[in-house]
N, C-alpha and C. Protein backbone atom coordinates (compact mmCIF):
# COMPACT_ATOMS: atom_id res chain seq x y z
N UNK A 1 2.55 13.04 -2.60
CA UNK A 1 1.15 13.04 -3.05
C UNK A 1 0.45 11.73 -2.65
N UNK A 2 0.91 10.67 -3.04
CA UNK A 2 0.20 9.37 -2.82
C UNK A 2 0.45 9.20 -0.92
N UNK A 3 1.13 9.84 -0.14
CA UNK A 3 1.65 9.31 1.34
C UNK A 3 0.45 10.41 1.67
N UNK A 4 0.28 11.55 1.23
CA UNK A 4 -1.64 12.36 1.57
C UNK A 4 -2.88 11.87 1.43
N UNK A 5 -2.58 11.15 0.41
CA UNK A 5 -3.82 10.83 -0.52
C UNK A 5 -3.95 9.20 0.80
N UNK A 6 -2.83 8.79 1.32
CA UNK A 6 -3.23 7.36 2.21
C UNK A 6 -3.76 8.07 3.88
N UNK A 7 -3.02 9.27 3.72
CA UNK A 7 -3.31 9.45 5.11
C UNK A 7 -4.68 9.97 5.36
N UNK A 8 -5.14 10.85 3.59
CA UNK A 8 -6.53 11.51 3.99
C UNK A 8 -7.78 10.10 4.08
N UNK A 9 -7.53 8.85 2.93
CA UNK A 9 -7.95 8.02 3.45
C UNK A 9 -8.21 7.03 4.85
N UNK A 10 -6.68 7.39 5.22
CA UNK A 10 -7.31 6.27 6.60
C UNK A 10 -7.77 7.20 7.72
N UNK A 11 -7.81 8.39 7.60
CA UNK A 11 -8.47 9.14 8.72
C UNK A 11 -10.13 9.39 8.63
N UNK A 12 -10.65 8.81 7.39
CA UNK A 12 -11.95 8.57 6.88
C UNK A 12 -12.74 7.61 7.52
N UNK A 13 -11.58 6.60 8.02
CA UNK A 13 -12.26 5.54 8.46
C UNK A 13 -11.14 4.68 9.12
N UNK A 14 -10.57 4.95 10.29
CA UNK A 14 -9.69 4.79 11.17
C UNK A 14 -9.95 3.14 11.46
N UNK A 15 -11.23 3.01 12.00
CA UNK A 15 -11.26 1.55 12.71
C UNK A 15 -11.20 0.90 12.04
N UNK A 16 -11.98 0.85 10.77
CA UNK A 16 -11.94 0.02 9.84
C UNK A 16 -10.33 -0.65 9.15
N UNK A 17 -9.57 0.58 9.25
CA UNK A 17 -8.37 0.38 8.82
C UNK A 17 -7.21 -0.80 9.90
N UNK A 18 -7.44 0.18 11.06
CA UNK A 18 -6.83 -0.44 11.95
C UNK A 18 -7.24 -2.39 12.13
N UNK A 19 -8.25 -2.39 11.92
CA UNK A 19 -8.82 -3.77 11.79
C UNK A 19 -8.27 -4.32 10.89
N UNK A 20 -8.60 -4.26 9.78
CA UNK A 20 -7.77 -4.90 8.21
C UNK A 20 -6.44 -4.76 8.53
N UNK A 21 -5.81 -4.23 9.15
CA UNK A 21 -4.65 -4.20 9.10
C UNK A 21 -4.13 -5.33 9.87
N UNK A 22 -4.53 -5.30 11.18
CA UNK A 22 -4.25 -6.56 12.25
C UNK A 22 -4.74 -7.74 11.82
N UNK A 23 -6.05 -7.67 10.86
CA UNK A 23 -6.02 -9.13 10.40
C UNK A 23 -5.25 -9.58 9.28
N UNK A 24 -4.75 -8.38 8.37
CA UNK A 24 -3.45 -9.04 7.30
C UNK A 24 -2.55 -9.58 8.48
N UNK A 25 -2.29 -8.28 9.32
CA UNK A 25 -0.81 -8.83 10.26
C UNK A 25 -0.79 -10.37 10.67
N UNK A 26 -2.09 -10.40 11.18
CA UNK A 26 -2.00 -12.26 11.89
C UNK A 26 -1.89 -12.97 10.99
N UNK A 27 -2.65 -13.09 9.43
CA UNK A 27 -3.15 -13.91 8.90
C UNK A 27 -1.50 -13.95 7.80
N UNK A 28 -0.49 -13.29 7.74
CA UNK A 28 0.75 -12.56 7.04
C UNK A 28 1.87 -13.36 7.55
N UNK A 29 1.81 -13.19 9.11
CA UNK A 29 3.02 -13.96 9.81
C UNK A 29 3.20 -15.42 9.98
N UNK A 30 1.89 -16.07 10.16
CA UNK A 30 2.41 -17.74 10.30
C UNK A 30 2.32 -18.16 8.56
N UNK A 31 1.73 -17.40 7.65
CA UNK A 31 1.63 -17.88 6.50
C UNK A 31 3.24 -17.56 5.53
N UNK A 32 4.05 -16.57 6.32
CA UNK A 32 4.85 -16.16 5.82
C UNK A 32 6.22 -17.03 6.28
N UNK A 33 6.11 -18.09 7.50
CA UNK A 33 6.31 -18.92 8.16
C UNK A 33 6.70 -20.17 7.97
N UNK A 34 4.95 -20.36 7.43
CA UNK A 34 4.75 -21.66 6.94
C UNK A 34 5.68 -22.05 5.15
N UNK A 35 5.39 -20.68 4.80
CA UNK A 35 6.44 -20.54 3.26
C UNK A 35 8.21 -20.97 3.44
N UNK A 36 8.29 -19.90 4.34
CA UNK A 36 9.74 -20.26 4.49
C UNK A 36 10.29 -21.89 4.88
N UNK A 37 9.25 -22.75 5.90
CA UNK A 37 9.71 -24.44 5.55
C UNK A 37 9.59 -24.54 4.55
N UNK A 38 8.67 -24.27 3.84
CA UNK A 38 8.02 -25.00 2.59
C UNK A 38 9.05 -24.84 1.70
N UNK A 39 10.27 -23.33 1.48
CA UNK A 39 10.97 -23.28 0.86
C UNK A 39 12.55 -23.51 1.41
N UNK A 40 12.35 -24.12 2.60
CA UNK A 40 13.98 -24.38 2.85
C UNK A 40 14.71 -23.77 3.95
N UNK A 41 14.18 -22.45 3.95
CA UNK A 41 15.17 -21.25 4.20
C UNK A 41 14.45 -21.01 5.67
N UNK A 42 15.62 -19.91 6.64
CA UNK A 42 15.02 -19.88 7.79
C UNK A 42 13.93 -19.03 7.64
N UNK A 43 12.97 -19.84 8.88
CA UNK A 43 11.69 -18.81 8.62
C UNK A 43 11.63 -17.08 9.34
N UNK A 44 13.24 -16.83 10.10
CA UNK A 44 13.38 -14.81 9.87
C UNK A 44 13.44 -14.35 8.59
N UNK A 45 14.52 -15.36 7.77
CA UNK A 45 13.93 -14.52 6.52
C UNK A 45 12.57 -14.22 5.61
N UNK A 46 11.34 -15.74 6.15
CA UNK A 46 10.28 -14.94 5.58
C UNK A 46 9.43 -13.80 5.90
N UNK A 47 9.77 -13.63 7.79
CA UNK A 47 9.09 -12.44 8.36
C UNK A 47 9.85 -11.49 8.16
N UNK A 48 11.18 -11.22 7.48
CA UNK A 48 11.29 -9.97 6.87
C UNK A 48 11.06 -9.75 5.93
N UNK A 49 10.88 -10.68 5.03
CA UNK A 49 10.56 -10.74 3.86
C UNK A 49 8.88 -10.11 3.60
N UNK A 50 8.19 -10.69 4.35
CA UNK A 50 6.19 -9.85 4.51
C UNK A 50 6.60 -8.97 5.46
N UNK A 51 7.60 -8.62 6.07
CA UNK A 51 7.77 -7.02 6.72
C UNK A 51 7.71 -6.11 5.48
N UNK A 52 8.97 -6.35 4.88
CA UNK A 52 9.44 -5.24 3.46
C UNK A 52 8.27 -5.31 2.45
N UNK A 53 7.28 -6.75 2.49
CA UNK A 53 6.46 -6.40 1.36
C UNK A 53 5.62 -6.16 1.72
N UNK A 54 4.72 -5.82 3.22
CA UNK A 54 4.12 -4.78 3.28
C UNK A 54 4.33 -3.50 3.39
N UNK A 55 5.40 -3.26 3.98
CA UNK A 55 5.74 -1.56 3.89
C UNK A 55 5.51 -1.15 2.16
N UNK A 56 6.26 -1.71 1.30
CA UNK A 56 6.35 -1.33 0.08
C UNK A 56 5.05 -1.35 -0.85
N UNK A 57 4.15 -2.38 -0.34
CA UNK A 57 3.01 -2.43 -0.83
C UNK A 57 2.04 -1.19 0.09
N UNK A 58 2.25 -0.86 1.12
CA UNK A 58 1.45 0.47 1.66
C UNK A 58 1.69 1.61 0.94
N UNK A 59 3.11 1.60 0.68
CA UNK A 59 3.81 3.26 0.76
C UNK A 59 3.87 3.26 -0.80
N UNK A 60 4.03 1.99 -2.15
CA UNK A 60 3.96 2.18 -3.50
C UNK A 60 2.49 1.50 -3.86
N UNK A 61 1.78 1.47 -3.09
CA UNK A 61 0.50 0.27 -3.69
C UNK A 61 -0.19 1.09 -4.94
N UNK A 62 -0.86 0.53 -5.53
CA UNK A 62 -1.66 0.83 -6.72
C UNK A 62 -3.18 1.62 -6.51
N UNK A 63 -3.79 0.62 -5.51
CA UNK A 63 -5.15 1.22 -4.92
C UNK A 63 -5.18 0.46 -3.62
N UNK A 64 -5.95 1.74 -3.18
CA UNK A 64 -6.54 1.34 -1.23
C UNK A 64 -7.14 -0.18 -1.03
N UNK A 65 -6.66 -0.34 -0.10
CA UNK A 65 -6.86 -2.36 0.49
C UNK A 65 -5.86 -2.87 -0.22
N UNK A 66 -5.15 -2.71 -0.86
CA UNK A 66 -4.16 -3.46 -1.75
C UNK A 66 -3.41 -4.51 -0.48
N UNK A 67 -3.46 -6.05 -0.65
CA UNK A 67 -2.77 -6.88 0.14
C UNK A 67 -1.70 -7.52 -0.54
N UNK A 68 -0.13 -7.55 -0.02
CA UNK A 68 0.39 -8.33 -0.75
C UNK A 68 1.04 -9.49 0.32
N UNK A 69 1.30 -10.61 0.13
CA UNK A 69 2.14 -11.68 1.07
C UNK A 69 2.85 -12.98 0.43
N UNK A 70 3.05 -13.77 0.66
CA UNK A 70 3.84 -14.67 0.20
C UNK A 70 3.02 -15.94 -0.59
N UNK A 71 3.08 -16.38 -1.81
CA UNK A 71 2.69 -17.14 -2.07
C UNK A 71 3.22 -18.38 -2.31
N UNK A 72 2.75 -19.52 -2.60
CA UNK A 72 2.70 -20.75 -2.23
C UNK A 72 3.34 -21.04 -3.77
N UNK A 73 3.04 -20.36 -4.70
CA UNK A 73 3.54 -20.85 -5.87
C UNK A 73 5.36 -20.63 -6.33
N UNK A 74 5.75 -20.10 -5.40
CA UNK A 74 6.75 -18.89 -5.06
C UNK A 74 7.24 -19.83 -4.64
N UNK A 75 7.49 -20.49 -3.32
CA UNK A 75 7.75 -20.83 -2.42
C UNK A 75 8.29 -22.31 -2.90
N UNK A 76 6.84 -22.89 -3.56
CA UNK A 76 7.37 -24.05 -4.12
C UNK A 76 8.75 -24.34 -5.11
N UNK A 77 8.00 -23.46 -5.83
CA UNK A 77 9.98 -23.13 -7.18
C UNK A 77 11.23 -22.67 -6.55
N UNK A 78 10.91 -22.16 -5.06
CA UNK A 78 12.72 -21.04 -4.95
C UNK A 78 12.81 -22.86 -4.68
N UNK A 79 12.34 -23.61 -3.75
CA UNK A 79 12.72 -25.22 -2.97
C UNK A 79 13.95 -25.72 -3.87
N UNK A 80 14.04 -26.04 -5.15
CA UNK A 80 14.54 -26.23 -6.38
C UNK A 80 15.69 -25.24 -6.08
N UNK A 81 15.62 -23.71 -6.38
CA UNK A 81 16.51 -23.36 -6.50
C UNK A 81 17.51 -22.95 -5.54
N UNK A 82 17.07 -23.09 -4.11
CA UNK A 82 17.95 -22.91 -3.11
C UNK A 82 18.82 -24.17 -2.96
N UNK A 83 18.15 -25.49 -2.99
CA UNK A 83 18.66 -27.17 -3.02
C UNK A 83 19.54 -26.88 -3.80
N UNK A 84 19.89 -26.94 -5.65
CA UNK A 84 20.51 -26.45 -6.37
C UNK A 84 21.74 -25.60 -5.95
N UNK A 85 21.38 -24.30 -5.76
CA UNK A 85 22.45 -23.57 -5.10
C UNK A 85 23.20 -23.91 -4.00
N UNK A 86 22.80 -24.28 -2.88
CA UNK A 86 23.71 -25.09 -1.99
C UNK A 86 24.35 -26.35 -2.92
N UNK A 87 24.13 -27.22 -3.27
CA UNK A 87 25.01 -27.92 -3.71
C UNK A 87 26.35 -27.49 -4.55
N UNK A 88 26.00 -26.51 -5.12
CA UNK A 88 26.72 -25.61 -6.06
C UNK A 88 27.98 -25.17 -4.81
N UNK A 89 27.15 -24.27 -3.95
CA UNK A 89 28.26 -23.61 -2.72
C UNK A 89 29.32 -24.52 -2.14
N UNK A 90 28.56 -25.95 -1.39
CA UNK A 90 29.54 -26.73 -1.19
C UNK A 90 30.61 -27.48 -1.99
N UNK A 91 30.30 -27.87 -3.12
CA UNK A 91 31.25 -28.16 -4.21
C UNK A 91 32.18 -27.50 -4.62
N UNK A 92 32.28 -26.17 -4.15
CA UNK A 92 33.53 -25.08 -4.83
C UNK A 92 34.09 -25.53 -4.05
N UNK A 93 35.45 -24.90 -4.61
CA UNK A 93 37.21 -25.09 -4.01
C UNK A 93 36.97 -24.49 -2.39
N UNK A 94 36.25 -23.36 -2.52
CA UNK A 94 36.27 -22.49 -1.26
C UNK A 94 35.01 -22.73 -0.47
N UNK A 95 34.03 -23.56 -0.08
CA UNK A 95 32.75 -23.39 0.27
C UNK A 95 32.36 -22.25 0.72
N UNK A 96 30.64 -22.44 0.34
CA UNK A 96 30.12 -20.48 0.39
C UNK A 96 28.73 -21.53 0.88
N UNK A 97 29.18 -20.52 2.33
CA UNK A 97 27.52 -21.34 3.09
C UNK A 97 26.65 -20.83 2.66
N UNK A 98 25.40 -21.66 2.41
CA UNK A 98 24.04 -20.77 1.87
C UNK A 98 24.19 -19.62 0.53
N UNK A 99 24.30 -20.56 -0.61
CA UNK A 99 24.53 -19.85 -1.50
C UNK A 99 23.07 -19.86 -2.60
N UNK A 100 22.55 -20.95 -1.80
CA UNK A 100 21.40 -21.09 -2.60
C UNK A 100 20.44 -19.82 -2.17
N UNK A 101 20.76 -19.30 -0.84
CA UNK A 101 19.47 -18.27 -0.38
C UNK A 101 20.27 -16.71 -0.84
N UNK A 102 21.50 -16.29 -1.36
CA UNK A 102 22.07 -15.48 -1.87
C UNK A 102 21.19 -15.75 -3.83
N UNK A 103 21.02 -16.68 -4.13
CA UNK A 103 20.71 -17.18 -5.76
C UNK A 103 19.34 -16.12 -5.27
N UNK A 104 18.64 -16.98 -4.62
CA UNK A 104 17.36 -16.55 -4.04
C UNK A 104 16.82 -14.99 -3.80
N UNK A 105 17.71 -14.22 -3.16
CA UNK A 105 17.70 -13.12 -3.10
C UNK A 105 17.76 -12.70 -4.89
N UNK A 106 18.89 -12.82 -5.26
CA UNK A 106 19.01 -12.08 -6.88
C UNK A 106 17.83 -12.54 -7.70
N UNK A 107 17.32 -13.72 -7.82
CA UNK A 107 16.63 -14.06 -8.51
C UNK A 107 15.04 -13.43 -8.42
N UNK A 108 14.36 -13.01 -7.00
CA UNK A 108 13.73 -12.00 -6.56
C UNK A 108 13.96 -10.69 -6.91
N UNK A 109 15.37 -10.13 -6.88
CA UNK A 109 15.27 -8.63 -7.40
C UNK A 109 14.79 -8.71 -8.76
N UNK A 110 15.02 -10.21 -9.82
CA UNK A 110 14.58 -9.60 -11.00
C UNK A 110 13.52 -10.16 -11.16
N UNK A 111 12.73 -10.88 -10.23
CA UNK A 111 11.45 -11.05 -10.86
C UNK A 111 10.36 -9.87 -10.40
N UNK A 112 11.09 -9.00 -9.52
CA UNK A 112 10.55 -7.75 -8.82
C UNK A 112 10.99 -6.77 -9.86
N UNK A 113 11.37 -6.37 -10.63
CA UNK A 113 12.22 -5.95 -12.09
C UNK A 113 11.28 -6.02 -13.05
N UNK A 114 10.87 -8.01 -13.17
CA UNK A 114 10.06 -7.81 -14.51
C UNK A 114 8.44 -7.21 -14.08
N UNK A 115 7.57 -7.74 -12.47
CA UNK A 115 6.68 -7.27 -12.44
C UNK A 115 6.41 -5.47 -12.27
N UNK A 116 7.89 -4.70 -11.97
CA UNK A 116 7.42 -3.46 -11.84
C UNK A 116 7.56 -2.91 -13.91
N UNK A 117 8.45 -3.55 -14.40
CA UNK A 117 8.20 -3.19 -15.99
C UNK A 117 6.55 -3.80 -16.32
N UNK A 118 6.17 -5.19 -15.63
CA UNK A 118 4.27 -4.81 -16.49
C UNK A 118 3.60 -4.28 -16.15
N UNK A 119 3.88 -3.46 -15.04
CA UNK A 119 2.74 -2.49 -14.27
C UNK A 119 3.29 -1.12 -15.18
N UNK A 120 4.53 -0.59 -15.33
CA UNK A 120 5.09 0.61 -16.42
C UNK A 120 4.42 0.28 -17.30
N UNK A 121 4.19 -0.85 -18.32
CA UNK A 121 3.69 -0.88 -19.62
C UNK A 121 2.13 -1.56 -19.70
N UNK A 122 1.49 -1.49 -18.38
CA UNK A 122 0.41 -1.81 -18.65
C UNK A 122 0.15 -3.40 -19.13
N UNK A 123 0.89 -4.46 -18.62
CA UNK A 123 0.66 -5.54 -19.46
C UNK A 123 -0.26 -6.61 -18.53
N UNK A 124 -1.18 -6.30 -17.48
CA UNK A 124 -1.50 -6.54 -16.34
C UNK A 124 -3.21 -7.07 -17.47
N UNK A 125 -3.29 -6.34 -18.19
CA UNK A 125 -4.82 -7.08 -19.08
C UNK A 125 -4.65 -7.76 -20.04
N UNK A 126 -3.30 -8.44 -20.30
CA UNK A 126 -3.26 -9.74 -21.22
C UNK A 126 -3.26 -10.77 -20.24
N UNK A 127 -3.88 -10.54 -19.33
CA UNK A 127 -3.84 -11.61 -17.97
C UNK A 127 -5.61 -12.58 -18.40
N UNK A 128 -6.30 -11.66 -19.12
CA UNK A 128 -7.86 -11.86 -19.09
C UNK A 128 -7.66 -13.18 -20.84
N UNK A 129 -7.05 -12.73 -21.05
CA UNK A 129 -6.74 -14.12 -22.76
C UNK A 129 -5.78 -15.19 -22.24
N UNK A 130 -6.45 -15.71 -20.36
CA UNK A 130 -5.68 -16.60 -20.15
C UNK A 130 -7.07 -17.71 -20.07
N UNK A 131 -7.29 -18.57 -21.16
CA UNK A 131 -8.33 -19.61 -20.27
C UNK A 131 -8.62 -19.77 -18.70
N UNK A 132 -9.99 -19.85 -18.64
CA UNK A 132 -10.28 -20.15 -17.29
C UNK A 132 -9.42 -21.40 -16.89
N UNK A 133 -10.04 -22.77 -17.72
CA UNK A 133 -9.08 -24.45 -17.46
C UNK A 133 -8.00 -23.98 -17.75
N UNK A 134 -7.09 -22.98 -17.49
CA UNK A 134 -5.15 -22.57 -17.65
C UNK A 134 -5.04 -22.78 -16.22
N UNK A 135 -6.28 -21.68 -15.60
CA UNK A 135 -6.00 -21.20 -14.16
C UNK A 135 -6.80 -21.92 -13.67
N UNK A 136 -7.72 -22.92 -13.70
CA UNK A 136 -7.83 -23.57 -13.15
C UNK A 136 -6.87 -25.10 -12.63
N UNK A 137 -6.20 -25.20 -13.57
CA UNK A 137 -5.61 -26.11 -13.72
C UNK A 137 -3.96 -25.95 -13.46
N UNK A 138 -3.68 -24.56 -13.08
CA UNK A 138 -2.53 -24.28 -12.44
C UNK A 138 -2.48 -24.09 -11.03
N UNK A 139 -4.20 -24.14 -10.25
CA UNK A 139 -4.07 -23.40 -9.12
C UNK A 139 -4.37 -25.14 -8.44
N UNK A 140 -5.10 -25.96 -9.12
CA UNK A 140 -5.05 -27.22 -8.74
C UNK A 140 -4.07 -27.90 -8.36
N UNK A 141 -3.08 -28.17 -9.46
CA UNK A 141 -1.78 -28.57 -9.51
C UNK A 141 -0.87 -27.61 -8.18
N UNK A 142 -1.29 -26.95 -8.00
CA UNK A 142 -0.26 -25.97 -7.41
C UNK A 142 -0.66 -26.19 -5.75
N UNK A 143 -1.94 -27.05 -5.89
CA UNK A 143 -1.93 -27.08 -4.30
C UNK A 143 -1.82 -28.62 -4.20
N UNK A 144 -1.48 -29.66 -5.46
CA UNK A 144 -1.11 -30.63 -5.20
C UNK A 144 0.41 -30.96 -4.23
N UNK A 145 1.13 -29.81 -5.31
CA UNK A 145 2.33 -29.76 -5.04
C UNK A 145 2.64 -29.05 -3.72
N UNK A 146 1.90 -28.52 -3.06
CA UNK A 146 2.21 -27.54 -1.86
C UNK A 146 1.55 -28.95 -0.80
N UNK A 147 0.57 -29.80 -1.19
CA UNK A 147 0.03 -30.87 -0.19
C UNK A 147 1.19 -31.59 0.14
N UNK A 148 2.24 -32.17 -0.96
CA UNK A 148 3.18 -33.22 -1.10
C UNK A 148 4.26 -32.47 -0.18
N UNK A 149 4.40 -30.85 -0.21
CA UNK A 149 5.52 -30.42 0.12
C UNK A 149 5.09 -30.78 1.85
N UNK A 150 4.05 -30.82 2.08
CA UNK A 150 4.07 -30.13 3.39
C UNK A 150 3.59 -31.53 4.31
N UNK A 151 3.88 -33.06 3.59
CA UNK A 151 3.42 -33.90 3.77
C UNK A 151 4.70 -34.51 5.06
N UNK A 152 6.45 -33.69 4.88
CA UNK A 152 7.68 -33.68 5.28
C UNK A 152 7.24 -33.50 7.03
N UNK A 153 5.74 -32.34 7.08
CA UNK A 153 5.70 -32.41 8.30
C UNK A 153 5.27 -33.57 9.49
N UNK A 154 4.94 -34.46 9.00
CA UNK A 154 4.38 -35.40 9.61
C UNK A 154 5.39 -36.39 9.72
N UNK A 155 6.14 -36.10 9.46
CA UNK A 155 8.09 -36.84 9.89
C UNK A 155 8.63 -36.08 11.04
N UNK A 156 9.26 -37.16 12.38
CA UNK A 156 10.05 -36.63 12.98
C UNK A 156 11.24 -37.50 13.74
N UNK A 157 12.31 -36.68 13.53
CA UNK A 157 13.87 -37.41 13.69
C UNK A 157 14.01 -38.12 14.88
N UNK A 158 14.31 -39.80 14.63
CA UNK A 158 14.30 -40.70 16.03
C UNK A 158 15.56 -41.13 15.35
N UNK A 159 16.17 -40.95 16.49
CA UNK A 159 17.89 -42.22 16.03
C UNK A 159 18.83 -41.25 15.02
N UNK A 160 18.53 -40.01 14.41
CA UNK A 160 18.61 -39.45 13.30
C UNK A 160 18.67 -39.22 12.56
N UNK A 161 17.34 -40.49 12.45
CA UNK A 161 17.03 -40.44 10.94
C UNK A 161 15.56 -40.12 11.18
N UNK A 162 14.86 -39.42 9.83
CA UNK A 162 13.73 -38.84 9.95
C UNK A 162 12.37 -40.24 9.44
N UNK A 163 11.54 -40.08 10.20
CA UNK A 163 10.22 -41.65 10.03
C UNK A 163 9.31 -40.90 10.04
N UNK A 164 8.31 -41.42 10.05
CA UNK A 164 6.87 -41.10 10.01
C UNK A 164 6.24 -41.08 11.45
N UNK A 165 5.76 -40.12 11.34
CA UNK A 165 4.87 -40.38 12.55
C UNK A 165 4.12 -41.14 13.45
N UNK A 166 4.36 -41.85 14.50
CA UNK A 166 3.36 -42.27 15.31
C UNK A 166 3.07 -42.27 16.49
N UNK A 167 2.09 -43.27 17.25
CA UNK A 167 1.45 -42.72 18.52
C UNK A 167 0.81 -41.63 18.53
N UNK A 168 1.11 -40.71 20.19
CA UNK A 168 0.29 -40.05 20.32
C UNK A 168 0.71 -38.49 19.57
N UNK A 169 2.11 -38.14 19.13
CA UNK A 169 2.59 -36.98 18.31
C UNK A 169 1.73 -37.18 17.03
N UNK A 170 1.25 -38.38 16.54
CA UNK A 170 0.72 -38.61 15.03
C UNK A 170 -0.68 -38.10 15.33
N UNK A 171 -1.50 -38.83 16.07
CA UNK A 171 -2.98 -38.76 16.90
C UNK A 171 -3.24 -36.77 17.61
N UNK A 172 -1.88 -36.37 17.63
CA UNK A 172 -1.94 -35.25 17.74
C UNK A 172 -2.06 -34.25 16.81
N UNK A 173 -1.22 -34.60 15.62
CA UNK A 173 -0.47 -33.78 15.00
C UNK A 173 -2.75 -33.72 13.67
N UNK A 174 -2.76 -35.32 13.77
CA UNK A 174 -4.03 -35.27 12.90
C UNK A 174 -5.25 -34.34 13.46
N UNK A 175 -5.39 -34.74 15.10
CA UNK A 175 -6.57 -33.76 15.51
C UNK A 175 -6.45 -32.17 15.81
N UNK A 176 -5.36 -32.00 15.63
CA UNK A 176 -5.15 -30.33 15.43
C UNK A 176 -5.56 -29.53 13.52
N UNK A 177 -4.99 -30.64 12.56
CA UNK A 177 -5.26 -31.00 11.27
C UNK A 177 -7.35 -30.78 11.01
N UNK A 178 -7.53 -31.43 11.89
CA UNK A 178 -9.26 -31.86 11.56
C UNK A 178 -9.57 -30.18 12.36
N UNK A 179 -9.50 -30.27 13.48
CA UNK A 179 -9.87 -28.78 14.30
C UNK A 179 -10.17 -27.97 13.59
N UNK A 180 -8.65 -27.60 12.88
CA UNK A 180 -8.50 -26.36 11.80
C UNK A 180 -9.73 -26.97 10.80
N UNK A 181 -9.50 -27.65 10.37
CA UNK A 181 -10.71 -28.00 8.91
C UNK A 181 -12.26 -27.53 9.76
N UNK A 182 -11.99 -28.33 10.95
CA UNK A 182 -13.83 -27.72 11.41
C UNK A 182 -14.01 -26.75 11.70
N UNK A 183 -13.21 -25.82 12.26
CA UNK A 183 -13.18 -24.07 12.39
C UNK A 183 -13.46 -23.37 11.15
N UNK A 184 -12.78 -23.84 10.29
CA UNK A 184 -12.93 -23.46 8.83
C UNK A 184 -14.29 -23.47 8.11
N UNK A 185 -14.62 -24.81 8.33
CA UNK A 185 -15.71 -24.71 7.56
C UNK A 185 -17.37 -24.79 8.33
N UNK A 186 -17.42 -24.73 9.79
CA UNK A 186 -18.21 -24.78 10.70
C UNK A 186 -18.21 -23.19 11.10
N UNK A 187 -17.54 -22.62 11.39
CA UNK A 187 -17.82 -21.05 12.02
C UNK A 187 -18.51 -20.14 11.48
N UNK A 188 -18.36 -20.27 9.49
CA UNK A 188 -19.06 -19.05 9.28
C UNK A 188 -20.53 -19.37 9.02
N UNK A 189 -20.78 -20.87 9.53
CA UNK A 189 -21.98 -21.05 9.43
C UNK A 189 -23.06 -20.77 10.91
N UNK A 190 -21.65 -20.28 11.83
CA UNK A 190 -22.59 -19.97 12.85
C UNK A 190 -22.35 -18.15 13.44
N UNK A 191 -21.31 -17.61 12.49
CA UNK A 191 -21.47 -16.32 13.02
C UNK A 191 -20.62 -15.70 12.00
N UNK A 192 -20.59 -14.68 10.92
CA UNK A 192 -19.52 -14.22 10.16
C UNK A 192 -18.99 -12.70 10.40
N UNK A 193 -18.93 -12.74 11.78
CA UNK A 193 -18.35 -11.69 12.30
C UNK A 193 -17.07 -12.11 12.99
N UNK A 194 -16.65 -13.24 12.88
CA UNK A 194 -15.55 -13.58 13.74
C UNK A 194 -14.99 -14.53 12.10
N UNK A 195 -13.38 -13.59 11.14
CA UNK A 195 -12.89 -14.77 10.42
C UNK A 195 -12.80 -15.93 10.48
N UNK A 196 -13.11 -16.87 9.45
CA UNK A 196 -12.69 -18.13 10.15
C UNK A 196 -11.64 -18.53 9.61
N UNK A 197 -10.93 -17.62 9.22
CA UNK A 197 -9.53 -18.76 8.70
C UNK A 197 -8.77 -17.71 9.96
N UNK A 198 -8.45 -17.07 10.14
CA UNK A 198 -7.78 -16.38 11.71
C UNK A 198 -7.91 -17.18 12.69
N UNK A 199 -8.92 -17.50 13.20
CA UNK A 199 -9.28 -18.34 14.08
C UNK A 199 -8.48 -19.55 14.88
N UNK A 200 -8.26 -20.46 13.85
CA UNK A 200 -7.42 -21.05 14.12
C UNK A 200 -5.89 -20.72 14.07
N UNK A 201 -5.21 -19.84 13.27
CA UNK A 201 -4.34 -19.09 13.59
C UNK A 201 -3.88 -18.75 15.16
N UNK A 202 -5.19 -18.20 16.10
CA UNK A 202 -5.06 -17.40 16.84
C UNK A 202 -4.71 -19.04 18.42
């Protein structure tokens, strides 16, 4: 019923679809990418990871346009628990490579567990008796912590040990940094038919 009900929709409006779709796809893969440094782990497992959660979000979604992908808040907490778990792996009698991204996996099936029980019980509108300053003040913090995480990139290994950047890799690494910021916030002031966060992506 619901795999009719998608197909009588996208034959309603084909281009439109096909479009949204290629721009989740672009805008899905380096972000799904950029998660996996951010959390440790190789970045195939995050492009299978926004493989499986778009299929599952097409074929079980709730309502039409429904987007799902990797978030940053996510990403930041597994960091913790994969670090953790490897240390754990190497310390046994027997070492168990990568035990932190095995934790990782289980710990996902059940937080995929508890969100399909609040969608069963409807608990998706005690979301609205959350203060605005809650969520404001979690989404702040949350890109403090994603700034600091991603601050690792501007280090690279000489002698083998990891330094800070300089010369012309630093002078590089900043004017690609600014680009993106002026694409961003310069394009849709001159045409909003072309995304501007894709853009630089592309």
């Amino acid at each position: 019923m619901l795999l009719q009900k998608t197909i009588k929709n996208f034959t309603q409006n084909p281009k439109n679809d096909i479009l949204s779709g290629l721009t989740v796809a672009l805008a899905l893969v380096p972000e799904a990418v950029a998660f996996a440094f951010v959390a440790g782990i190789d970045p195939l497992v995050g492009l299978y990871g926004a493989f499986m959660m778009g299929i599952v979000t097409a074929l079980f979604g709730g309502r039409p346009g429904m987007i799902s992908g990797a978030t940053g808040a996510m990403a930041v907490v597994m960091v913790f628990l994969i670090q953790k778990g490897n240390q754990v792996g190497d310390a046994l009698t027997v070492p168990v490579e990568n035990l932190g991204l095995q934790w990782l996996f289980i710990t996902l099936l059940i937080v995929g567990g508890i969100q399909i029980s609040a969608g069963i019980f409807k608990l998706g509108k005690f979301v609205r008796l959350i203060p605005h300053p809650v969520m404001m003040g979690f989404v702040n913090g949350l890109a403090i912590v994603i700034f600091l995480s991603q601050l690792g990139l501007f280090k690279e290994n000489i002698n083998g040990e990891m330094q800070w950047m300089s010369g012309d890799n630093l002078w590089m690494m900043l004017g690609l940094v600014c680009l993106t910021m002026a694409i961003m916030y310069g394009l849709p002031k001159l045409t909003k038919k072309i995304p501007a966060h894709l853009l630089p992506l592309w």
